[in-house]
C-alpha atoms as a PDB file:
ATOM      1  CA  UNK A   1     -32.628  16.426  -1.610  1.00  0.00           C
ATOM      2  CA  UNK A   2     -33.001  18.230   2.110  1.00  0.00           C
ATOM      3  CA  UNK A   3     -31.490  20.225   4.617  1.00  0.00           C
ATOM      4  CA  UNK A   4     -31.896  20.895   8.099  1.00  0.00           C
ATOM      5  CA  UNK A   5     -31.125  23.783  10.633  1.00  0.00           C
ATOM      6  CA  UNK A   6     -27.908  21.502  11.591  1.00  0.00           C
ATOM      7  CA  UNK A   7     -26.264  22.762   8.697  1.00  0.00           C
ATOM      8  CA  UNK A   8     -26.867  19.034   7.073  1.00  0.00           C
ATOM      9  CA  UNK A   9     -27.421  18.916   3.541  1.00  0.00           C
ATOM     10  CA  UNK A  10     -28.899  15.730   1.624  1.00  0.00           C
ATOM     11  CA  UNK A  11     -28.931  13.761  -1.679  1.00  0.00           C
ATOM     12  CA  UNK A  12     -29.604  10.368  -2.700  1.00  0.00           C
ATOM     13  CA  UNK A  13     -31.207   7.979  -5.661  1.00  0.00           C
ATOM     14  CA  UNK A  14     -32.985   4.756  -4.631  1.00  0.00           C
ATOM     15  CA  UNK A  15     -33.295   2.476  -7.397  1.00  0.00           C
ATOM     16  CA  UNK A  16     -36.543  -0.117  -7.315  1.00  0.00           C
ATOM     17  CA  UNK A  17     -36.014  -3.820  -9.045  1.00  0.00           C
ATOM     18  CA  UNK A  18     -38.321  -3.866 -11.953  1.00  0.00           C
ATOM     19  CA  UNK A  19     -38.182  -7.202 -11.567  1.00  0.00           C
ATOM     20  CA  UNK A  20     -41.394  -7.148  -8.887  1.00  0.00           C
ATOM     21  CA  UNK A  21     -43.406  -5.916 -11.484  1.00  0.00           C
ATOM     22  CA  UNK A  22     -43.907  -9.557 -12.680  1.00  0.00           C
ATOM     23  CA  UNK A  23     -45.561 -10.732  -9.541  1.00  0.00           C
ATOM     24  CA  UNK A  24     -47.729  -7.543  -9.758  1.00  0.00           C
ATOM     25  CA  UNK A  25     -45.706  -4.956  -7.314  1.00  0.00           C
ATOM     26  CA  UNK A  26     -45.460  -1.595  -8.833  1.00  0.00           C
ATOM     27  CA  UNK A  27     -41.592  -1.678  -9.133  1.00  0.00           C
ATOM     28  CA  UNK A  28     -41.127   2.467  -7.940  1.00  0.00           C
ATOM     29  CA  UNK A  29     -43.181   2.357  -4.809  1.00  0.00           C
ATOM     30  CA  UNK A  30     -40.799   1.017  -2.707  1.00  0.00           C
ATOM     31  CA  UNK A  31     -37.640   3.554  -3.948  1.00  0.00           C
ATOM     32  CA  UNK A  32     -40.141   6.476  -3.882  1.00  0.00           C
ATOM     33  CA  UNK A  33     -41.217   6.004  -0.392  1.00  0.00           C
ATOM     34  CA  UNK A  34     -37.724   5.086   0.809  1.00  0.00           C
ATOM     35  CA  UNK A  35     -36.406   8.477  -0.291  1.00  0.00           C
ATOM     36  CA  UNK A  36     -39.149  10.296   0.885  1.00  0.00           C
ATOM     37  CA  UNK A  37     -38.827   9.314   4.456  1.00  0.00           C
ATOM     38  CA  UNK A  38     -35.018   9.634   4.369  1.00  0.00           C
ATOM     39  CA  UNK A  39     -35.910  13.140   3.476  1.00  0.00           C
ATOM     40  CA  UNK A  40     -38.302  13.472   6.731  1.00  0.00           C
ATOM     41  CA  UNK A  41     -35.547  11.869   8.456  1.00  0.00           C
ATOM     42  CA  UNK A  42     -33.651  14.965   7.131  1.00  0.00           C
ATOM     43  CA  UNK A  43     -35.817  17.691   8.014  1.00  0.00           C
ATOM     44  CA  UNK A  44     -36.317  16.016  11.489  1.00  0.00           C
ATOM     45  CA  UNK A  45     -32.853  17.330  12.521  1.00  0.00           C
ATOM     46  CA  UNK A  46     -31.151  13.840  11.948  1.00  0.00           C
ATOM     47  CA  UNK A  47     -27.209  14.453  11.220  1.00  0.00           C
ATOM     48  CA  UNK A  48     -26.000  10.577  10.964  1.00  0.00           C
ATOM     49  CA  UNK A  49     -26.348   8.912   7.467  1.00  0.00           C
ATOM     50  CA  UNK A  50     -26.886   5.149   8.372  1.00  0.00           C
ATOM     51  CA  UNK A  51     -29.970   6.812  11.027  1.00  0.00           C
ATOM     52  CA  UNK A  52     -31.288   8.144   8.484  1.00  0.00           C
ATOM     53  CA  UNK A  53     -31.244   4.965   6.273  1.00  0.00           C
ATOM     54  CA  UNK A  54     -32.252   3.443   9.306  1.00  0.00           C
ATOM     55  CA  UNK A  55     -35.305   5.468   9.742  1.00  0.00           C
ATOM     56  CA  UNK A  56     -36.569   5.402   6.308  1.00  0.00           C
ATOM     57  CA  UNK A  57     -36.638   1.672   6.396  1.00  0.00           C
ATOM     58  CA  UNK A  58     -38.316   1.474   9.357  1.00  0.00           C
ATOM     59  CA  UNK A  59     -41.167   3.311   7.973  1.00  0.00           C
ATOM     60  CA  UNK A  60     -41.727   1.515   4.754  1.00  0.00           C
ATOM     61  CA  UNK A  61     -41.535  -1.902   6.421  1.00  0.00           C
ATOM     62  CA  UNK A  62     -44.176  -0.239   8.764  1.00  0.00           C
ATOM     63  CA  UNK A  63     -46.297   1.158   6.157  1.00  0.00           C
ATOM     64  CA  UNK A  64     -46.282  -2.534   4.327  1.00  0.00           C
ATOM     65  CA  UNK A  65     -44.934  -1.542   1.468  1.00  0.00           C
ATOM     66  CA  UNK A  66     -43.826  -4.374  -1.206  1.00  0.00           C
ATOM     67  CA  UNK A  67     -40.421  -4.508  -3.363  1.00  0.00           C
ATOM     68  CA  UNK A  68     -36.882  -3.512  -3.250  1.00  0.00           C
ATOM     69  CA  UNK A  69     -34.517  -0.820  -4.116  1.00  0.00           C
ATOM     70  CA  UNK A  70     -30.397  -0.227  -3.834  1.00  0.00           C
ATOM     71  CA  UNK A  71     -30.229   3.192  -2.542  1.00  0.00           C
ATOM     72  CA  UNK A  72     -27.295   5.982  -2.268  1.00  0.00           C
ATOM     73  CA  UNK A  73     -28.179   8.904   0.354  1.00  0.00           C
ATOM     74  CA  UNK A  74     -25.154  11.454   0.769  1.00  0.00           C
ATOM     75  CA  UNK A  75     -24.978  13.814   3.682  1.00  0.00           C
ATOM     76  CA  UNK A  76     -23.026  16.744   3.546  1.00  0.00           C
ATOM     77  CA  UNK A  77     -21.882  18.500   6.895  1.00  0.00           C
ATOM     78  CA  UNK A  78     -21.608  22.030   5.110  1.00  0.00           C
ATOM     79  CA  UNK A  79     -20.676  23.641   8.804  1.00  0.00           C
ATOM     80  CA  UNK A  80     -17.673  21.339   9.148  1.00  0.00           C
ATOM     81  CA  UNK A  81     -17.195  20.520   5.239  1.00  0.00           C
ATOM     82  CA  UNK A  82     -17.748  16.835   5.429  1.00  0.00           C
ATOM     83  CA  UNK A  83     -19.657  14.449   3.619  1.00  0.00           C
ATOM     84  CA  UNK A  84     -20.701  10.847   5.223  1.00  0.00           C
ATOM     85  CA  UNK A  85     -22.558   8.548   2.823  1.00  0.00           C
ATOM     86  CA  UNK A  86     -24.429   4.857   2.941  1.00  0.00           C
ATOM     87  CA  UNK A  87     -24.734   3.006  -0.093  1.00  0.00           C
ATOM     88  CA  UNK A  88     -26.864  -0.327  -0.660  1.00  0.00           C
ATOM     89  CA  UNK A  89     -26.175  -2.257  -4.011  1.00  0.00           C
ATOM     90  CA  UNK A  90     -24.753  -0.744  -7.648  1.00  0.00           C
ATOM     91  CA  UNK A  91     -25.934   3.089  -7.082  1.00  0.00           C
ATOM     92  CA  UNK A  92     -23.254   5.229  -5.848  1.00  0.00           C
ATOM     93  CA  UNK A  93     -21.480   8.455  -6.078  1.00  0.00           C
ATOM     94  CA  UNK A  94     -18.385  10.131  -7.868  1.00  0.00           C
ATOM     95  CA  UNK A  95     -16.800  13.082  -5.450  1.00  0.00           C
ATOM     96  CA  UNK A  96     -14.787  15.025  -8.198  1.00  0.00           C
ATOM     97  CA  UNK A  97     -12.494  18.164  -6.919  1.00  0.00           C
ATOM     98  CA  UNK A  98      -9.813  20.186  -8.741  1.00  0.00           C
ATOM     99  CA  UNK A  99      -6.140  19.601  -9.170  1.00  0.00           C
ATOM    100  CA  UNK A 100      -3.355  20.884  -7.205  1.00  0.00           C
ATOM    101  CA  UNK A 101      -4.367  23.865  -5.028  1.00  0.00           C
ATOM    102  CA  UNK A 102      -8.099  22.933  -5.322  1.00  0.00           C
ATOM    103  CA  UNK A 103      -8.157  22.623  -1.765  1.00  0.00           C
ATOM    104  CA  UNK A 104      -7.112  26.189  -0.465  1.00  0.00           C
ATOM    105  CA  UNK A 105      -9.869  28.460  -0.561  1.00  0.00           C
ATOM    106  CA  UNK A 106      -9.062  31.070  -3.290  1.00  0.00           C
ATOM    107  CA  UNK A 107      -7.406  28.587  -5.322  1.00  0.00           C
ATOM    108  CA  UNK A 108     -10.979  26.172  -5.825  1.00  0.00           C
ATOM    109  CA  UNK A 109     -11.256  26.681  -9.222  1.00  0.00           C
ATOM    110  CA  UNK A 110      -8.141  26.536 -10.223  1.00  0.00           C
ATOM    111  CA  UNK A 111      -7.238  23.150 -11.989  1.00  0.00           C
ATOM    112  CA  UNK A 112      -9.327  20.126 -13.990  1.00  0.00           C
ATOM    113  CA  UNK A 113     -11.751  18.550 -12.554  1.00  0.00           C
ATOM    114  CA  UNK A 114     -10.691  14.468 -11.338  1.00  0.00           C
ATOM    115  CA  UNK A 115     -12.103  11.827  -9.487  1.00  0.00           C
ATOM    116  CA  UNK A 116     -11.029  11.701  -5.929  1.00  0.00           C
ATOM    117  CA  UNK A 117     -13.094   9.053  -5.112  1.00  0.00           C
ATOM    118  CA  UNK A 118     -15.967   6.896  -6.555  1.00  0.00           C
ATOM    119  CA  UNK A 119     -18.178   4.310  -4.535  1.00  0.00           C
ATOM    120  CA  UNK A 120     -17.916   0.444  -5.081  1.00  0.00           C
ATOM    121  CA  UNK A 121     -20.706  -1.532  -6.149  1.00  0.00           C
ATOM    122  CA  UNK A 122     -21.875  -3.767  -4.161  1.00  0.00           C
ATOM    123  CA  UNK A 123     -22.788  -7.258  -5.162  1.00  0.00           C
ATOM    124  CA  UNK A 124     -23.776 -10.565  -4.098  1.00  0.00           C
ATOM    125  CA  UNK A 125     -22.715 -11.884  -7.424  1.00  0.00           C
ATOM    126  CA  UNK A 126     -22.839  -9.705 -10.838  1.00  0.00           C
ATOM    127  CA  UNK A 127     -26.406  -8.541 -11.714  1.00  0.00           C
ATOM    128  CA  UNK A 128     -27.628  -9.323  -8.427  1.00  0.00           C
ATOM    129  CA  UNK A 129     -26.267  -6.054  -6.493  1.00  0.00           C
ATOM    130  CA  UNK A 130     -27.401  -5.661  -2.417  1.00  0.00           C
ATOM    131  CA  UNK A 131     -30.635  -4.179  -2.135  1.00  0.00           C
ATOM    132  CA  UNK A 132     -33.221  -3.162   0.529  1.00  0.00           C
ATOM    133  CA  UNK A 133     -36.733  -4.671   0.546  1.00  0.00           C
ATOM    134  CA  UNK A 134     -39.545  -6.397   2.206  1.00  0.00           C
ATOM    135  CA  UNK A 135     -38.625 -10.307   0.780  1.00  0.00           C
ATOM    136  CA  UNK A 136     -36.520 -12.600   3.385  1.00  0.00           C
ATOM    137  CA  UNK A 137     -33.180 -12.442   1.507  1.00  0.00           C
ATOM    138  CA  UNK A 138     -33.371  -8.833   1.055  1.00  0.00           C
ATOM    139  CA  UNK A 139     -30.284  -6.904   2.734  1.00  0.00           C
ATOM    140  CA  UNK A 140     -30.092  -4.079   5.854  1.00  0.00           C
ATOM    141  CA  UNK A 141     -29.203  -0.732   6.213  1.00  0.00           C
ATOM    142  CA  UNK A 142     -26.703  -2.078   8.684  1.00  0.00           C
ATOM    143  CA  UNK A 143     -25.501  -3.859   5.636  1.00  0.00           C
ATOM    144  CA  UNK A 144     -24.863  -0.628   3.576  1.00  0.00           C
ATOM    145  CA  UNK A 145     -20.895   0.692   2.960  1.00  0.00           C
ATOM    146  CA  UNK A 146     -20.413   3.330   4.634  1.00  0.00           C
ATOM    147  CA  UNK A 147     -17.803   6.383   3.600  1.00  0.00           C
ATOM    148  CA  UNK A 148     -16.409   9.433   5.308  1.00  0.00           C
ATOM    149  CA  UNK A 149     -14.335  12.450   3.225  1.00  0.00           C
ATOM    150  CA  UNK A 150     -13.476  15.726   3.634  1.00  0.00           C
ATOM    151  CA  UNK A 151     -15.394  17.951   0.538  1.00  0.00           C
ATOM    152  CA  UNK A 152     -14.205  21.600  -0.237  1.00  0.00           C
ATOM    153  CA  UNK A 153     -15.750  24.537  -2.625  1.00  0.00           C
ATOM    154  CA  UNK A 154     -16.029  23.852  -5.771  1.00  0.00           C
ATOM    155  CA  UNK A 155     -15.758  20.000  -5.169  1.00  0.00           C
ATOM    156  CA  UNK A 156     -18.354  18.549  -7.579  1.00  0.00           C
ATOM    157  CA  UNK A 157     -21.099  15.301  -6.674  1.00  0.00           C
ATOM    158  CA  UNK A 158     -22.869  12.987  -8.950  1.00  0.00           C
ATOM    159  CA  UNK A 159     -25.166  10.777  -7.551  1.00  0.00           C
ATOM    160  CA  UNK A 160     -26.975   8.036  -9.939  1.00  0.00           C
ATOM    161  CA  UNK A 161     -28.027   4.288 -10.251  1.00  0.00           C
ATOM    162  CA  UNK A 162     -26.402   2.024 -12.331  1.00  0.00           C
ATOM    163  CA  UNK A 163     -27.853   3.525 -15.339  1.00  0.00           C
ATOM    164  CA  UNK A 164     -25.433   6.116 -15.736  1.00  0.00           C
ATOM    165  CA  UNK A 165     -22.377   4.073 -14.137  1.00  0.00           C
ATOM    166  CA  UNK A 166     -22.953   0.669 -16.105  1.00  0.00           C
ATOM    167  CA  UNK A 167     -23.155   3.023 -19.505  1.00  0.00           C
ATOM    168  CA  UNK A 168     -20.810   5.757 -18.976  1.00  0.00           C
ATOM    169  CA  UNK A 169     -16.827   5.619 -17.845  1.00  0.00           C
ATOM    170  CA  UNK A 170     -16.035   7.536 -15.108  1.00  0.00           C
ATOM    171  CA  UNK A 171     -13.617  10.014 -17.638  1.00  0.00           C
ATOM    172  CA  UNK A 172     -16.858  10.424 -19.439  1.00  0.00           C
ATOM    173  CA  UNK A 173     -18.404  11.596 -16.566  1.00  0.00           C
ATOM    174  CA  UNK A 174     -15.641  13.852 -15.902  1.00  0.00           C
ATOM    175  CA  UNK A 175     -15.647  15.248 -19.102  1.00  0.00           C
ATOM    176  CA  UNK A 176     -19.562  16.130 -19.297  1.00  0.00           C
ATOM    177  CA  UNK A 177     -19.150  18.228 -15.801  1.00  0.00           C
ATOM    178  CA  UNK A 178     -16.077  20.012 -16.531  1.00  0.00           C
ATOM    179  CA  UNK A 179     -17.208  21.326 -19.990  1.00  0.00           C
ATOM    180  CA  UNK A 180     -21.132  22.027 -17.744  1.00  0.00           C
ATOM    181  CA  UNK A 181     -19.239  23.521 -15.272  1.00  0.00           C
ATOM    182  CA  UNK A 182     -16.989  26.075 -17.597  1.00  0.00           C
ATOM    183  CA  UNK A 183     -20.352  27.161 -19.268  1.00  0.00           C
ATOM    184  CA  UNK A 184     -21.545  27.953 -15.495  1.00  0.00           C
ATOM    185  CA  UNK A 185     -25.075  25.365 -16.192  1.00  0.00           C
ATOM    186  CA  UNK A 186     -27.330  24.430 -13.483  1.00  0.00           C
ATOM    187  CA  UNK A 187     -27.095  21.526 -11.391  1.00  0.00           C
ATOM    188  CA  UNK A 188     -30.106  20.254 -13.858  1.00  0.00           C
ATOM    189  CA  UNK A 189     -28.317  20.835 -17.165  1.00  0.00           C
ATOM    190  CA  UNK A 190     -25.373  18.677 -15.966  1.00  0.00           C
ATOM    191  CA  UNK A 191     -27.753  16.070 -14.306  1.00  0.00           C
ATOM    192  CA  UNK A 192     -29.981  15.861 -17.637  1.00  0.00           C
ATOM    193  CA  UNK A 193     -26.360  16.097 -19.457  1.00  0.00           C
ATOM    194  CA  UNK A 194     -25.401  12.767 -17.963  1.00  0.00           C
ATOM    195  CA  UNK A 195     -29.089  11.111 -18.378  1.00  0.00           C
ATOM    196  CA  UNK A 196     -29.194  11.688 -22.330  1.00  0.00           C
ATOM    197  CA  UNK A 197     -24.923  10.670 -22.545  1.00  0.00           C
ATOM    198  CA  UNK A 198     -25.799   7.735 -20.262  1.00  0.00           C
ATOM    199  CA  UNK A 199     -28.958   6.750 -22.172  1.00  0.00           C
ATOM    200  CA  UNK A 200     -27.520   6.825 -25.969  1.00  0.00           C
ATOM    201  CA  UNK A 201     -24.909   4.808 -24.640  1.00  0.00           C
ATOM    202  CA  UNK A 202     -27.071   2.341 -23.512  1.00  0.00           C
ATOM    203  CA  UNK A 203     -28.847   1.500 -26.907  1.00  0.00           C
ATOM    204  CA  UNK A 204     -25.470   1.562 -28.874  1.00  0.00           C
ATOM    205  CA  UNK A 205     -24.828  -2.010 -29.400  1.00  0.00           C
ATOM    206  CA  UNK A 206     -21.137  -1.414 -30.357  1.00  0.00           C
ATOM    207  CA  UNK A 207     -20.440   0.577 -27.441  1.00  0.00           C
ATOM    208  CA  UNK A 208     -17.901  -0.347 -24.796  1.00  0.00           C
ATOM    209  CA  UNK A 209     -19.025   0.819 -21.307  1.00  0.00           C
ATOM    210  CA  UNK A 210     -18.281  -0.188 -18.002  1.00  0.00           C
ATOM    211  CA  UNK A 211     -21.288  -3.066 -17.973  1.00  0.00           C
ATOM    212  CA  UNK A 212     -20.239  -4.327 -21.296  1.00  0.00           C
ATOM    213  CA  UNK A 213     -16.675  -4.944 -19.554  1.00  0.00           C
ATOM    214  CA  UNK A 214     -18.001  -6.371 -16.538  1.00  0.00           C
ATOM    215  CA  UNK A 215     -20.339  -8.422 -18.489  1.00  0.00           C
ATOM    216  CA  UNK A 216     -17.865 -10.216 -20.781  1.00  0.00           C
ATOM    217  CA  UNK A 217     -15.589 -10.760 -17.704  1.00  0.00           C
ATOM    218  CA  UNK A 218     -18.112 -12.410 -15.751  1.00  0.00           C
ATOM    219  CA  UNK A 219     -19.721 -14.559 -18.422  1.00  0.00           C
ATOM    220  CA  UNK A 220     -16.330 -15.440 -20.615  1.00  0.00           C
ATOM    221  CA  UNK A 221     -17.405 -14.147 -23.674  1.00  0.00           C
ATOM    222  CA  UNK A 222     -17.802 -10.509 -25.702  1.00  0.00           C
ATOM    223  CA  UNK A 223     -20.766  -8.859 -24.213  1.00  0.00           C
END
């Protein structure tokens, strides 16, 4: 994450295609660097999400770096409560706020927690997701979805890769925060919450989760 002095404050996850680590690319270098100049980006004073995306790209292409990553960078206007976001492939973002009320002031904590909105993956085809990178067919930040919303206090942001969303159902999600939340844990309890749910999920071969679904859709048989 990173602020700046124009009341910006940013979050994201790049996700790098193991995939390059068969031809010999360390598979992380590319995310790693990608985030860490969207973060410079950040710190320069740069308010608008796709510059920043923009910017980051610019400098890993520059600095020759090999491989490819989706990527989900969130910027929060905290001065005028908005959040603008740019997301590249199957990582993405769940905005969850309170019910009725949540959204006057006093009256922020009042209510459950519920999704009021969640990203879209985007895919070329399933299990190929867009994704930025140094090979020909690789996609642009141009390319990236971009989202506007208003956020308010107490609103709640998970940010991840497709290993938590491909293992765990958005109510699952929902569930972990609000009982995190009620016991007042950090921002790290609830992210390392959701890594451990997402990850047991993932090696339970009779689980259901939302790649499972996807999976048996796509293909025509139980996955």
């Amino acid at each position: 994450y990173a602020s700046n002095s124009n009341g910006i404050f940013a979050l994201g996850v790049a996700d790098g295609v193991y995939a390059w680590r068969n031809m010999g690319i360390d598979a992380g270098l590319f995310s790693q660097q990608l985030v860490e100049y969207c973060r410079q980006a950040v710190e320069l004073g740069t308010t608008d999400v796709l510059r920043v995306l923009q910017f980051a790209m610019k400098h890993v292409r520059r600095a020759g770096t090999q491989g490819s990553s989706t990527a989900c960078l969130v910027l929060i206007d905290t001065l005028q409560g908005r959040l603008a976001a740019a997301n590249v492939g199957d990582s993405g973002f769940v905005l969850l706020g309170r019910g009725a009320g949540s959204h006057r002031g006093a009256g922020s904590s009042r209510g459950q927690l519920q999704i009021r909105y969640r990203s879209p993956q985007q895919e070329h085809s399933f299990g190929h997701p867009y994704q930025l990178g140094h090979h020909d067919a690789a996609d642009e930040p141009e390319d990236a979805m971009l989202t506007t919303m208003p956020v308010y206090p107490g609103d709640v942001i998970v940010v991840g890769s497709d290993g938590l969303f491909d293992n765990l159902h958005d109510e699952e999600i929902v569930e972990i925060v609000e009982a995190e939340t009620l016991q007042n844990n950090s921002t790290s309890a609830i992210a390392h919450k959701l890594a451990f749910a997402a990850f047991g999920a993932s090696v339970d071969k009779k689980r259901v989760t939302p790649y499972s679904l996807g999976a048996s859709s796509a293909f025509d048989m139980v996955y």
